[in-house]
C-alpha atoms as a PDB file:
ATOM      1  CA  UNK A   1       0.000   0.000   0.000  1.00  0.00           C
ATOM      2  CA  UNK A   2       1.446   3.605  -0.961  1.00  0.00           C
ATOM      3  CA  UNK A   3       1.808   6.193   2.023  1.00  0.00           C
ATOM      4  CA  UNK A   4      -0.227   9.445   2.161  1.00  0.00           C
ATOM      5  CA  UNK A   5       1.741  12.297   3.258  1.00  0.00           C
ATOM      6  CA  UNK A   6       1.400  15.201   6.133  1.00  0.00           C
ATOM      7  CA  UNK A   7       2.807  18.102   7.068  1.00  0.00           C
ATOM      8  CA  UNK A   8       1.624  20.772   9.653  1.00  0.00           C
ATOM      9  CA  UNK A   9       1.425  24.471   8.169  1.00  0.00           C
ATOM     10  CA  UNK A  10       1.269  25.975  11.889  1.00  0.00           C
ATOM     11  CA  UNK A  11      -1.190  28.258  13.377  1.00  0.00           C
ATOM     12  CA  UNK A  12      -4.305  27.809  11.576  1.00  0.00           C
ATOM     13  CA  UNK A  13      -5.384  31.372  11.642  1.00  0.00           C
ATOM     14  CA  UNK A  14      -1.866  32.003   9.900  1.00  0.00           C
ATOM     15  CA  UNK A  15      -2.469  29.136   7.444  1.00  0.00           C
ATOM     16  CA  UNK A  16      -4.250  31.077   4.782  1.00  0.00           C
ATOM     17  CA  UNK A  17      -1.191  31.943   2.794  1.00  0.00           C
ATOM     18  CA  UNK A  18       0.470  28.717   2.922  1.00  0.00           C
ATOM     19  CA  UNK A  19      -2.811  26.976   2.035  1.00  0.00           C
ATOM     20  CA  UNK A  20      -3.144  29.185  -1.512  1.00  0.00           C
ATOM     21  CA  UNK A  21       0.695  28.322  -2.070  1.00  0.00           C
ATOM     22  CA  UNK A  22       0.046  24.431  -1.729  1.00  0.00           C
ATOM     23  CA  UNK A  23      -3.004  25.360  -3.925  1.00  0.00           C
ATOM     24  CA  UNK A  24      -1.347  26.903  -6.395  1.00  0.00           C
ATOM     25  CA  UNK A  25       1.264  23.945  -6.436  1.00  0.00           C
ATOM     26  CA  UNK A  26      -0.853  21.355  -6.893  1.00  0.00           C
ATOM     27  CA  UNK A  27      -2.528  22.898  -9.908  1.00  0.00           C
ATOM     28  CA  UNK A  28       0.338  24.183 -11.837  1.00  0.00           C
ATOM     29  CA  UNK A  29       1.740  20.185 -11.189  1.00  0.00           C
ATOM     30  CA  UNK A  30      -1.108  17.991 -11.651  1.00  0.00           C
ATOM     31  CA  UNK A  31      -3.313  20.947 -13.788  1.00  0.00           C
ATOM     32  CA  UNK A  32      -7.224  21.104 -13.239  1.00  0.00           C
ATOM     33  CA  UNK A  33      -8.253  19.283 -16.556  1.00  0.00           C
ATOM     34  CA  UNK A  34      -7.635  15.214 -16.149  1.00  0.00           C
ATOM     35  CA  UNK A  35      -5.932  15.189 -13.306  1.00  0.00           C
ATOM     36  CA  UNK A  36      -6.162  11.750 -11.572  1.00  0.00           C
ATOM     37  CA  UNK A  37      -9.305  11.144  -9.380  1.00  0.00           C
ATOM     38  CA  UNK A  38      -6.654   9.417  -7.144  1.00  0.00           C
ATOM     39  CA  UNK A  39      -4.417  13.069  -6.670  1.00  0.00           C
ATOM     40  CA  UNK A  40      -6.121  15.233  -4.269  1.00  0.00           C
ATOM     41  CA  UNK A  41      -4.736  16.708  -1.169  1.00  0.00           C
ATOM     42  CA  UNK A  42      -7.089  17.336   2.035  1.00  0.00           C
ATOM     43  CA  UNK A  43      -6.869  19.252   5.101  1.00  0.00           C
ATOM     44  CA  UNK A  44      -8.067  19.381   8.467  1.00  0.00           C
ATOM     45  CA  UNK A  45      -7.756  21.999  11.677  1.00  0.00           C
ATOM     46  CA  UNK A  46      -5.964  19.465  14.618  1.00  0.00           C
ATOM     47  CA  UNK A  47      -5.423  20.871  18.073  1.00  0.00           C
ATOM     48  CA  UNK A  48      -3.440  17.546  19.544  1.00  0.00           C
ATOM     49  CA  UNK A  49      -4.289  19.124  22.952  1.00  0.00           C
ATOM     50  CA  UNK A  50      -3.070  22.568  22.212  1.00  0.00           C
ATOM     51  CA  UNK A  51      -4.548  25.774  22.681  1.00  0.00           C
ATOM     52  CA  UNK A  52      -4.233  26.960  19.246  1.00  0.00           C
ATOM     53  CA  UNK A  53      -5.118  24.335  16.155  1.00  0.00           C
ATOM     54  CA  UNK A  54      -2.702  23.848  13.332  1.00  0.00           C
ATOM     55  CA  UNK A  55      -3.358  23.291   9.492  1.00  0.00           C
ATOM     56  CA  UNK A  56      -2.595  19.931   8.792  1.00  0.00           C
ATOM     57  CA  UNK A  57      -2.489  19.285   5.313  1.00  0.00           C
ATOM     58  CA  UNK A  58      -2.778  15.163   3.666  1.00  0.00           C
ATOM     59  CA  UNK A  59      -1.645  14.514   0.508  1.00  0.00           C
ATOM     60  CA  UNK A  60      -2.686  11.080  -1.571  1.00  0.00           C
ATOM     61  CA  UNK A  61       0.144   8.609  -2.594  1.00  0.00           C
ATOM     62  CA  UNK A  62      -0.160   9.915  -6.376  1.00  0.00           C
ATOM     63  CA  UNK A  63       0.787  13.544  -5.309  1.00  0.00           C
ATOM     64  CA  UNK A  64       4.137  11.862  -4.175  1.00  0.00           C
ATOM     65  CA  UNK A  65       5.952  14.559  -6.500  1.00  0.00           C
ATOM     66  CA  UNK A  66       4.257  17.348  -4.480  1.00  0.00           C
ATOM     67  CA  UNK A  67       4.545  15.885  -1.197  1.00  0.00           C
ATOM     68  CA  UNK A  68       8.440  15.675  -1.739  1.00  0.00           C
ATOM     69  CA  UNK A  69       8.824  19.280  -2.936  1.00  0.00           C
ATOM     70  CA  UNK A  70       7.051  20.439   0.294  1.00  0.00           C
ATOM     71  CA  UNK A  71       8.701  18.150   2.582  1.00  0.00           C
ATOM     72  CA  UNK A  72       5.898  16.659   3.964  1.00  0.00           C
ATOM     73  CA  UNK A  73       6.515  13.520   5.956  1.00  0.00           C
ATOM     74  CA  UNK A  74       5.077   9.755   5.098  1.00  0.00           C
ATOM     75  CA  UNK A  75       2.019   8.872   7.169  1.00  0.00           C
ATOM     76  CA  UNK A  76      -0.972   6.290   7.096  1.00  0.00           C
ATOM     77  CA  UNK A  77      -4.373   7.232   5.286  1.00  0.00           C
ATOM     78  CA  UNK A  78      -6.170   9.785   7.273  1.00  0.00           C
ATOM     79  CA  UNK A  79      -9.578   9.562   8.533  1.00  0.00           C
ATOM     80  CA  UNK A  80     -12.072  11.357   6.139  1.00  0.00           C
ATOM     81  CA  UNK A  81     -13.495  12.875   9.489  1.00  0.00           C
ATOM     82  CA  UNK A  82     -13.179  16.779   9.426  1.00  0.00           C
ATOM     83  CA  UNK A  83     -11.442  16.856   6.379  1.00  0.00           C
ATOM     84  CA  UNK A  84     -11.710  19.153   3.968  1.00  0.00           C
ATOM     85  CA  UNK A  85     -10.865  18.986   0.324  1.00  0.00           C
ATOM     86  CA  UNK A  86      -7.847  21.598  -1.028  1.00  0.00           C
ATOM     87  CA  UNK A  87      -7.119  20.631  -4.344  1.00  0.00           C
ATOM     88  CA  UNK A  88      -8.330  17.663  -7.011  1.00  0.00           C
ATOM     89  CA  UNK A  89     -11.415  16.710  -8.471  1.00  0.00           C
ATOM     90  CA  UNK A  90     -14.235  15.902  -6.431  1.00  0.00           C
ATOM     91  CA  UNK A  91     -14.168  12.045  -7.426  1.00  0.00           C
ATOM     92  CA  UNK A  92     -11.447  12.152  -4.719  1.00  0.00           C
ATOM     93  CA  UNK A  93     -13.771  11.445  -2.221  1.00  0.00           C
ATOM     94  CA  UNK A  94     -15.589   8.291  -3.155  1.00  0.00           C
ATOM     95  CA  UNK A  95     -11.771   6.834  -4.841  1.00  0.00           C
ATOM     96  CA  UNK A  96      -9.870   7.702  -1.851  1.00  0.00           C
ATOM     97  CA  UNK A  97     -12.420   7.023   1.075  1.00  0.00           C
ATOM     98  CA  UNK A  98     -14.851   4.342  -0.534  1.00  0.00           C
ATOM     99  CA  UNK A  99     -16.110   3.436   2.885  1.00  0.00           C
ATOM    100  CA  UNK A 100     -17.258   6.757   3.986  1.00  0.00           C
ATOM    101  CA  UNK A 101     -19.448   9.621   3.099  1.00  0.00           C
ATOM    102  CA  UNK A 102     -17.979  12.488   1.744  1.00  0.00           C
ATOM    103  CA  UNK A 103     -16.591  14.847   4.023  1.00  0.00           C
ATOM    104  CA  UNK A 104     -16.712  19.078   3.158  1.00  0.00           C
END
C-alpha cells in the first residue's frame, strides 16, 4: 500500500497563505483538466491538545511529486473525518475514502 503524506502548516489562523501556495502547487503540477481522481490533497484543523489548532495538510500517494517538494513527511491514510478537500477533483472522495461519506 502507498503512504499518504502530512505536514503541519502551523497556526491555523496564519495558514491562509500557505494553504493558496500548496493550492497553487498542486494545480500548476497535476493541472485542473484530467488530473487523476486518485491526486487530491485534504486538510483538516488538529489541536493535539493545544490551545491553538494547526493546518494539517494530507496529501494522496499519487501527489508523491508534491509531497516531496514540500517536505511533507510519510504517514498512514487519514480519517475522512473533518477533512476538507484543497485541491483535485471531487471524485477524490468516493476513490480515496470508498467506505465513507464524503466529508466538506
Amino acid at each position: 500500500m502507498d503512504p499518504w503524506f502530512t505536514t503541519s502548516l502551523g497556526d491555523a489562523t496564519l495558514a491562509l497563505e500557505p494553504l493558496d501556495r500548496l493550492e497553487a502547487l498542486f494545480l500548476s503540477t497535476y493541472g485542473t483538466t484530467g488530473c487523476p481522481a486518485e491526486a487530491a490533497v485534504f486538510f483538516r484543523h488538529e489541536s493535539e491538545g493545544h490551545l491553538h489548532c494547526d493546518l494539517r495538510v494530507y496529501l494522496s500517494p499519487a501527489t508523491a511529486v508534491l509531497a516531496g517538494a514540500i517536505g511533507a513527511e510519510a504517514c498512514g491514510r487519514p480519517s475522512p473525518q473533518d477533512l476538507s478537500l484543497l485541491a483535485g477533483p471531487e471524485g477524490a472522495w468516493r476513490t480515496l475514502f470508498p467506505e465513507g461519506p464524503e466529508r466538506h
